[in-house]
Protein backbone atom coordinates (compact mmCIF):
# COMPACT_ATOMS: atom_id res chain seq x y z
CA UNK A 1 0.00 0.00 0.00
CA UNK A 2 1.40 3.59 -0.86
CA UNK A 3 1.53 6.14 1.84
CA UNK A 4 2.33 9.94 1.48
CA UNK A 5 3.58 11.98 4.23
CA UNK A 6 4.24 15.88 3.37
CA UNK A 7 6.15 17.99 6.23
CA UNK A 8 6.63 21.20 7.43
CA UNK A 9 9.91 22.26 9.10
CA UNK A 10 9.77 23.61 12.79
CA UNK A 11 11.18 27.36 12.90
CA UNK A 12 14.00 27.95 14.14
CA UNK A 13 15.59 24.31 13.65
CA UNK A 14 17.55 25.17 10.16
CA UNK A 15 20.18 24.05 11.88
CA UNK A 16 19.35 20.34 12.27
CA UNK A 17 18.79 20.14 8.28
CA UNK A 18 22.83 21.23 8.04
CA UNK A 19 24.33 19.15 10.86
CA UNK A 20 22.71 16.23 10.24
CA UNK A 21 21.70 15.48 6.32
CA UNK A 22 24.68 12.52 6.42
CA UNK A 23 22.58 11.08 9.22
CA UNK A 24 19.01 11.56 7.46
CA UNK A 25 20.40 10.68 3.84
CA UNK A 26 21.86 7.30 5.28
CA UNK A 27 18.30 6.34 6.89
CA UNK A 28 16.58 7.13 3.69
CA UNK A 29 19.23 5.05 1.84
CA UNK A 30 19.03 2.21 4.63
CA UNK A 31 15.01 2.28 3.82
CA UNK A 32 14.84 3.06 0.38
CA UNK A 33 13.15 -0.89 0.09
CA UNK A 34 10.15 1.32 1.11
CA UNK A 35 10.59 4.77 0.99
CA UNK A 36 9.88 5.17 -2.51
CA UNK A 37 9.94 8.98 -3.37
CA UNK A 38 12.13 11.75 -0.58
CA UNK A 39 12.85 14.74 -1.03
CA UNK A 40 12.69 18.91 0.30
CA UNK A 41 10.47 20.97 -0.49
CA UNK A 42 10.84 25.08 -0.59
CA UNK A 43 9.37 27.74 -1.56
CA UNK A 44 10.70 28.81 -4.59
CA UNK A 45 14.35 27.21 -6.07
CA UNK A 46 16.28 30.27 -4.85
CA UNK A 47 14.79 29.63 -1.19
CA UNK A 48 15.38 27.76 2.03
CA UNK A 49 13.59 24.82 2.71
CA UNK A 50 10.46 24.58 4.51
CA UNK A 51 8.90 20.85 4.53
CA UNK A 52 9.41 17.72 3.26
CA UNK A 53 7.65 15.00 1.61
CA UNK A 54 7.68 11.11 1.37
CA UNK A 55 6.39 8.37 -0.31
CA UNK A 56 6.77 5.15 1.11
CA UNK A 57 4.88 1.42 -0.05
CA UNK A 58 4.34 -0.65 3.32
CA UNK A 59 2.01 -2.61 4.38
CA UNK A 60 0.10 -0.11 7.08
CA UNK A 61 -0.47 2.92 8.25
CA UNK A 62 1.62 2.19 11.34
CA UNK A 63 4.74 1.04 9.44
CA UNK A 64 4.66 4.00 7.58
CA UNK A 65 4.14 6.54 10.52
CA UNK A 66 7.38 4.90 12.18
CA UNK A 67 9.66 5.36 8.87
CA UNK A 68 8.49 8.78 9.31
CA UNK A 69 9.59 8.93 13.11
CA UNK A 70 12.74 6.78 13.02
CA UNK A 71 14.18 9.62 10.97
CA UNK A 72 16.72 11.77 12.32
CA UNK A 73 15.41 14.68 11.27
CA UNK A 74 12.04 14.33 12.71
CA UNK A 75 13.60 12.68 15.83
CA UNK A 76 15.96 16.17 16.14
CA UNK A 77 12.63 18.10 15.61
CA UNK A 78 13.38 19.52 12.51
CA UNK A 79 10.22 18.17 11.44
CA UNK A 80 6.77 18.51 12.65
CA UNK A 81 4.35 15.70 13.32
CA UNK A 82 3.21 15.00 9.06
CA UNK A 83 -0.44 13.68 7.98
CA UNK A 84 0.49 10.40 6.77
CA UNK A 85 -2.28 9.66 3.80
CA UNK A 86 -2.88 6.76 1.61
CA UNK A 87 -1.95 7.42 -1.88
CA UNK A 88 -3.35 6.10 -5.07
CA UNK A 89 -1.15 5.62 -7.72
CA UNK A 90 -2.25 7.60 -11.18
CA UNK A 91 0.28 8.72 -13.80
CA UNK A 92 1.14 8.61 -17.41
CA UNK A 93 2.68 5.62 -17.53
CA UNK A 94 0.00 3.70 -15.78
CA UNK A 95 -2.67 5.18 -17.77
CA UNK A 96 -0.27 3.87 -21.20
CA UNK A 97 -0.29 0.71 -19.71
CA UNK A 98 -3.94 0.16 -18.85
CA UNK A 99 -4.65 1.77 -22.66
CA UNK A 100 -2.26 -1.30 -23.85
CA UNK A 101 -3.92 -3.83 -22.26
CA UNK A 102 -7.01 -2.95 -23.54
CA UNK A 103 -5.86 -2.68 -27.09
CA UNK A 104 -4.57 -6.00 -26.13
CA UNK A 105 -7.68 -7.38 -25.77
């Protein structure tokens, strides 16, 4: 099942983001069997960021809330508690496919 969490950064905690990215990019690489999609998000390219999103495929809500909390950045408080949301998967690709099956057919 696909889960989307989006984050806001806590004010004030910039600092956590600098001193420890090693630390957060080695969880995301130690997880990336289920964290899918990472990445910052600002709010324009020239800006510093403000948030964060993720999307992870695991099997429940709760696995996917604690991939969210095992990371250092959320454990540091850089981040503030996300809305973790099941997410339905829709894109180009998947429409091409289901329009090839059916020609398929």
């Amino acid at each position: 099942m696909r889960w989307v969490a989006i984050f806001d950064d806590n004010e004030g905690r910039e600092s956590v983001r600098k001193e420890h990215s090693g630390a957060h990019f080695g969880y995301l690489a130690a997880n990336r069997d289920k964290i899918m999609i990472a990445g910052g998000l600002r709010p324009a390219p020239a800006e510093w960021y403000c948030g964060g999103l993720r999307v992870m495929e695991v099997d429940s809500r709760d696995e996917a809330v604690r991939l969210v909390e095992g990371d250092p950045y959320f454990r540091l408080g850089l981040r503030m508690q996300p809305a973790a949301t099941e997410g339905r998967r829709t894109s180009a690709s998947s429409r091409r496919s289901s329009a090839a099956a059916d020609t398929a057919r």
